[in-house]
Structure formats: structure tokens, C-alpha cells
N, C-alpha and C. Protein backbone atom coordinates (compact mmCIF):
# COMPACT_ATOMS: atom_id res chain seq x y z
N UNK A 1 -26.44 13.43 -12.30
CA UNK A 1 -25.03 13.44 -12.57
C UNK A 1 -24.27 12.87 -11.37
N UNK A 2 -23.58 11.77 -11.53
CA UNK A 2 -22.72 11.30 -10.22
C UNK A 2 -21.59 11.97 -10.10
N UNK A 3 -20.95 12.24 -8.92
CA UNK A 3 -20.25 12.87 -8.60
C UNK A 3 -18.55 12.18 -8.09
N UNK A 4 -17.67 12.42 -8.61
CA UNK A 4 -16.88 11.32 -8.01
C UNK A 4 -15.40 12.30 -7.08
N UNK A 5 -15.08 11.80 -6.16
CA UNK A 5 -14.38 12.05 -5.54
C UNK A 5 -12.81 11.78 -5.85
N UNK A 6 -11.85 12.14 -5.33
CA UNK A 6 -10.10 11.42 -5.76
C UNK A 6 -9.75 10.73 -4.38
N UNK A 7 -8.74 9.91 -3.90
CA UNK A 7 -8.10 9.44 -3.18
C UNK A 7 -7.88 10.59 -1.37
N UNK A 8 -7.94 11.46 -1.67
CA UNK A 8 -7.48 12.21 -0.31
C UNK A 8 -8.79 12.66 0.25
N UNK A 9 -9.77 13.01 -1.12
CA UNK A 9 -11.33 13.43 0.14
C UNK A 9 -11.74 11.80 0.33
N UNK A 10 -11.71 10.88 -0.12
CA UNK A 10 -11.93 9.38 0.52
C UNK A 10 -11.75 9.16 1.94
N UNK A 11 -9.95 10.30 1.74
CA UNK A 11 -9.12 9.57 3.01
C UNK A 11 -9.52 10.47 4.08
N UNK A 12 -9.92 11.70 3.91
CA UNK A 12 -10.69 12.71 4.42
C UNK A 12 -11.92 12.07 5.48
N UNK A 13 -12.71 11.13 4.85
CA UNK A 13 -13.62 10.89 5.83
C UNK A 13 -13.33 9.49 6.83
N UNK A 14 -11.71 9.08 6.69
CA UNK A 14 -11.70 8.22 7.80
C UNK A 14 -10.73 9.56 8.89
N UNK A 15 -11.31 8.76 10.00
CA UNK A 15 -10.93 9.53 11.30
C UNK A 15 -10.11 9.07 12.06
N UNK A 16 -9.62 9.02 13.46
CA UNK A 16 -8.82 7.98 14.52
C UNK A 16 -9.55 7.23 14.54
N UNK A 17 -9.07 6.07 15.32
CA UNK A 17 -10.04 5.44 15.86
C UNK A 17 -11.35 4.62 15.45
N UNK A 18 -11.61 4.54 13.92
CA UNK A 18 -12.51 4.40 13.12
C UNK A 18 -12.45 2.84 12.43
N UNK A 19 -13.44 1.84 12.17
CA UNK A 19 -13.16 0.59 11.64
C UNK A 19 -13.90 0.96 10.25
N UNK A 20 -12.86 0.10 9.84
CA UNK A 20 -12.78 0.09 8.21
C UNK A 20 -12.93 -1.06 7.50
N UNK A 21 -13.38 -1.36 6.44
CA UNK A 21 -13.18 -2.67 5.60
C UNK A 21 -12.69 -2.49 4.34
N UNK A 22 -11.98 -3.07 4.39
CA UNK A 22 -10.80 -2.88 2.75
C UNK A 22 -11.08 -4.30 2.04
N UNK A 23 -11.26 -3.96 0.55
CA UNK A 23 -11.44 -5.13 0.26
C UNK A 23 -9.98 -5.65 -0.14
N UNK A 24 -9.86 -6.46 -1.68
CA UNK A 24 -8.59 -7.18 -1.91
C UNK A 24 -8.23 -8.64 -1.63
N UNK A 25 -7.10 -8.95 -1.86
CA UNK A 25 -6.43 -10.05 -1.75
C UNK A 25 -5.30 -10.06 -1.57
N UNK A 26 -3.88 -10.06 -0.67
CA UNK A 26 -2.66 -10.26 -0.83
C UNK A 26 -2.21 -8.63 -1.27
N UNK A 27 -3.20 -7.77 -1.31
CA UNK A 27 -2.57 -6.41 -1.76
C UNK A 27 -3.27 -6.30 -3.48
N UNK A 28 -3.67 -7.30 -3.80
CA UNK A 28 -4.57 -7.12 -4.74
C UNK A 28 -5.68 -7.03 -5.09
N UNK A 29 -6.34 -6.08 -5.63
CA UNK A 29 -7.30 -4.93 -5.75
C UNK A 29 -7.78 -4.33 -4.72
N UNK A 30 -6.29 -3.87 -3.54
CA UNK A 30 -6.52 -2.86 -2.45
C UNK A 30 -6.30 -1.77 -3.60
N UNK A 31 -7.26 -0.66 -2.96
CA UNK A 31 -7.24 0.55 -3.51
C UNK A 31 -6.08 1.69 -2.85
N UNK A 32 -4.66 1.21 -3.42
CA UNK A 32 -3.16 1.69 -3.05
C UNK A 32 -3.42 3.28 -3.29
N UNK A 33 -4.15 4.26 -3.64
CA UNK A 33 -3.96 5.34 -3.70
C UNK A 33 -4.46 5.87 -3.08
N UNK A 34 -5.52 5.41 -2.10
CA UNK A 34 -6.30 5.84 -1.02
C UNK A 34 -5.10 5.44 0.31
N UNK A 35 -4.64 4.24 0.14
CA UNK A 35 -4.07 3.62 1.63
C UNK A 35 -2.85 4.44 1.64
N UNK A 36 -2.28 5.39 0.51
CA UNK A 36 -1.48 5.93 0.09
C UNK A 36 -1.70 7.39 0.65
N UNK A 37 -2.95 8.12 0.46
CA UNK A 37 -3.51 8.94 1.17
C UNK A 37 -3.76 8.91 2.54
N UNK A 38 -4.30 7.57 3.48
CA UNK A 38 -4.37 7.22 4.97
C UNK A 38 -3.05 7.65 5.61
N UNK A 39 -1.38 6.69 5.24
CA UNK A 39 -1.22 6.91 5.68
C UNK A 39 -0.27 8.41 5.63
N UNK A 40 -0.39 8.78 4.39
CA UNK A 40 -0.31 10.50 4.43
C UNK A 40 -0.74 11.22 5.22
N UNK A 41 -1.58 11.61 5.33
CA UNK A 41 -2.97 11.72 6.54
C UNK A 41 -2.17 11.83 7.92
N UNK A 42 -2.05 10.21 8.31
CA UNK A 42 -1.48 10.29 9.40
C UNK A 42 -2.51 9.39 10.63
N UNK A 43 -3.67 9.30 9.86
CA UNK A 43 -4.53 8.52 10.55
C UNK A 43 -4.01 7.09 11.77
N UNK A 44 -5.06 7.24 12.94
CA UNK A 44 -4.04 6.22 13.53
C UNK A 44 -5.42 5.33 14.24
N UNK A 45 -4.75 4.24 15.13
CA UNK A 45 -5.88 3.86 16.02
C UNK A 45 -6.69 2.80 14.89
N UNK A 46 -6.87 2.38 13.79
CA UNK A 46 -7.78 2.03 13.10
C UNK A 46 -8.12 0.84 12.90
N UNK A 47 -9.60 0.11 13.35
CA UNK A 47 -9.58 -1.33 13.20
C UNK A 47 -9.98 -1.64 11.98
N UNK A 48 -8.95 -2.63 11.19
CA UNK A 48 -9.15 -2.97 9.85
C UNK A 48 -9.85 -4.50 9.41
N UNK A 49 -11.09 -4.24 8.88
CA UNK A 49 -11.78 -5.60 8.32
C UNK A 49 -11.40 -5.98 6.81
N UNK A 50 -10.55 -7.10 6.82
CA UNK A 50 -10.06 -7.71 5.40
C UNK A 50 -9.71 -9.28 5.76
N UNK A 51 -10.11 -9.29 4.21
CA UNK A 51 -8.96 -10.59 4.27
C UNK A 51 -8.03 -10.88 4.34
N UNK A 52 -6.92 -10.29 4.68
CA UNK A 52 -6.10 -10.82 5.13
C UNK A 52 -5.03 -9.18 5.40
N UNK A 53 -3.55 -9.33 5.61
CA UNK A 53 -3.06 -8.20 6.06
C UNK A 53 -2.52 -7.28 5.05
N UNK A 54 -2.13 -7.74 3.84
CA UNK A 54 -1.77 -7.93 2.35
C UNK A 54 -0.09 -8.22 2.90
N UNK A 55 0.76 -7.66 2.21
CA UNK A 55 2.51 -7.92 2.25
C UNK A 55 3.08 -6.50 2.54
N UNK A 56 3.78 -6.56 3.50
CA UNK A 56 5.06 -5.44 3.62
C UNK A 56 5.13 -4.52 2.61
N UNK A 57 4.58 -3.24 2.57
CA UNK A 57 5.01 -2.15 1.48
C UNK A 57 4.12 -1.59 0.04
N UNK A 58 2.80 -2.55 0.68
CA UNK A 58 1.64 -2.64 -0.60
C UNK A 58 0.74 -3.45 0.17
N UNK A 59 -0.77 -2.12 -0.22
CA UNK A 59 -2.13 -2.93 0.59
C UNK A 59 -1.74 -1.95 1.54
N UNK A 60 -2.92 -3.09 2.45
CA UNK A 60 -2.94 -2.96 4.14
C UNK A 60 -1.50 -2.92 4.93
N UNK A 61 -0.47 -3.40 3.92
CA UNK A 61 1.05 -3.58 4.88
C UNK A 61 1.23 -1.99 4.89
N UNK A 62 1.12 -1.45 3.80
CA UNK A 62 1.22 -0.03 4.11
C UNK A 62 1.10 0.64 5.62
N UNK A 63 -0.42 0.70 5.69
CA UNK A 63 -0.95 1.08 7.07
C UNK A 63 -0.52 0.67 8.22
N UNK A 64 -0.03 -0.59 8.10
CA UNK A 64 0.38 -1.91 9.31
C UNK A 64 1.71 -0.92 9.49
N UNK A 65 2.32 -0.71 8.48
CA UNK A 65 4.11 0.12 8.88
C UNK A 65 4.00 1.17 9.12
N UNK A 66 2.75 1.47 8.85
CA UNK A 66 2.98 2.94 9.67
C UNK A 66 2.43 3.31 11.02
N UNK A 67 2.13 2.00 11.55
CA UNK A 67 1.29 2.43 12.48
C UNK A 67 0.13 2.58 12.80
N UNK A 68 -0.52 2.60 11.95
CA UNK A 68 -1.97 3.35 11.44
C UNK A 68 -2.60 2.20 12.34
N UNK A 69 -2.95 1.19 12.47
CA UNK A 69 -3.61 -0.28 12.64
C UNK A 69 -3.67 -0.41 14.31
N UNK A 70 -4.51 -0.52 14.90
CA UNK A 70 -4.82 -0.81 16.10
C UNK A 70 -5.23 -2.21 16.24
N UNK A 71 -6.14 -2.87 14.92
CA UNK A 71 -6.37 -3.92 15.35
C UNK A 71 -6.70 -4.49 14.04
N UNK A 72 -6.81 -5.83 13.36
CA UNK A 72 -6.44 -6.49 12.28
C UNK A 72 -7.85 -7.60 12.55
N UNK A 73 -9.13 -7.51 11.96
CA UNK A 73 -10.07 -8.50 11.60
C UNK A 73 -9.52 -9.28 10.47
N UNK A 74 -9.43 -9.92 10.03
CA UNK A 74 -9.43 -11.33 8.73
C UNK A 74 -9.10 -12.33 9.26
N UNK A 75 -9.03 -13.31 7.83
CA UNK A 75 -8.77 -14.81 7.82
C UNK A 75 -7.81 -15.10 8.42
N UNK A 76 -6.61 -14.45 7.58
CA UNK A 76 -5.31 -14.90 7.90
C UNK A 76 -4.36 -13.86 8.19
N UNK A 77 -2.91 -14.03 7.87
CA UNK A 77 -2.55 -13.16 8.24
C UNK A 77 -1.60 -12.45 7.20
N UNK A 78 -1.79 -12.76 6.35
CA UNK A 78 -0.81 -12.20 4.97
C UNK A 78 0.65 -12.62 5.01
N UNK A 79 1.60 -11.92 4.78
CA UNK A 79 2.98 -11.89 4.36
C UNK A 79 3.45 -11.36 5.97
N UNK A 80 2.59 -10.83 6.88
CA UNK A 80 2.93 -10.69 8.26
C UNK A 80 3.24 -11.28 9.22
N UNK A 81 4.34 -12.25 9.04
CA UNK A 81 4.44 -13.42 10.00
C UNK A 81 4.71 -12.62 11.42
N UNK A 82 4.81 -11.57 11.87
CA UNK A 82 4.62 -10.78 13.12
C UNK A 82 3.70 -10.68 13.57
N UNK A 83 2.63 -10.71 12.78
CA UNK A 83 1.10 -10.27 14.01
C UNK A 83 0.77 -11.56 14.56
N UNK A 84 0.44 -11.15 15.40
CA UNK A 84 -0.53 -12.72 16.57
C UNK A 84 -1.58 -12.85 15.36
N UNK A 85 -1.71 -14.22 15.47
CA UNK A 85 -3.18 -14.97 15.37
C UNK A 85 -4.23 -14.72 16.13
């Protein structure tokens, strides 16, 4: 029998300080109810592996506004014309 979890014990096992890989595109098919849970949480410090940053207010921009993000692996840089290259 598999067992499935919801959005907050997900967010439960990221920590400070912890690198992550999110998948997606532009904020699309980021899993928004988890990043929704992160930065509920409060989680901080976190190096993020994606493609890209997604946009301001959805995705990874989520995390990026709150702080959460210490450091940004991907291609490019999304809808974030603020972060360094």
C-alpha cells in the first residue's frame, strides 16, 4: 500500500540551509502548494536547483520574496530581472 503525504509534511522535511531541486518551467508545474507550505514554514538559507527562477508571486518567485533563497542554480533567470547572472 503506498502511502502518500500532503504539502506541509513535504515541507516538513526541508530544513535551513538545505539544497533543493524544484522542477517546472516559468512557475509551471512548480508544485505551488508545497512552495506555499516552505514559505509558511519560514524556511530560510536555501540553495535552489531549477530552471529557472519562475515570476514574482508564483513558483520559486514565491520563496525568492520571501527570503527563503540563499542561492539560485539554473539556466536563466526568470521574470527576475534583479538577481545577478
Amino acid at each position: 500500500m503506498a502511502k502518500q503525504i500532503d504539502a506541509k509534511q513535504a515541507a516538513d522535511f526541508v530544513k535551513d540551509g538545505m539544497t533543493v531541486m524544484i522542477g517546472g518551467f516559468m512557475s509551471n508545474g512548480t508544485p505551488e502548494i508545497i512552495m506555499d507550505a516552505l514559505v509558511e514554514k519560514g524556511v530560510k538559507d536555501l540553495t535552489i536547483i531549477a530552471n529557472d527562477s519562475g515570476t514574482p508571486g508564483t513558483g520559486i518567485g514565491k520563496l525568492i520574496a520571501a527570503g527563503a533563497v540563499k542561492k539560485l542554480i539554473s539556466r536563466g533567470r526568470g521574470a527576475f530581472a534583479r538577481l545577478r547572472s
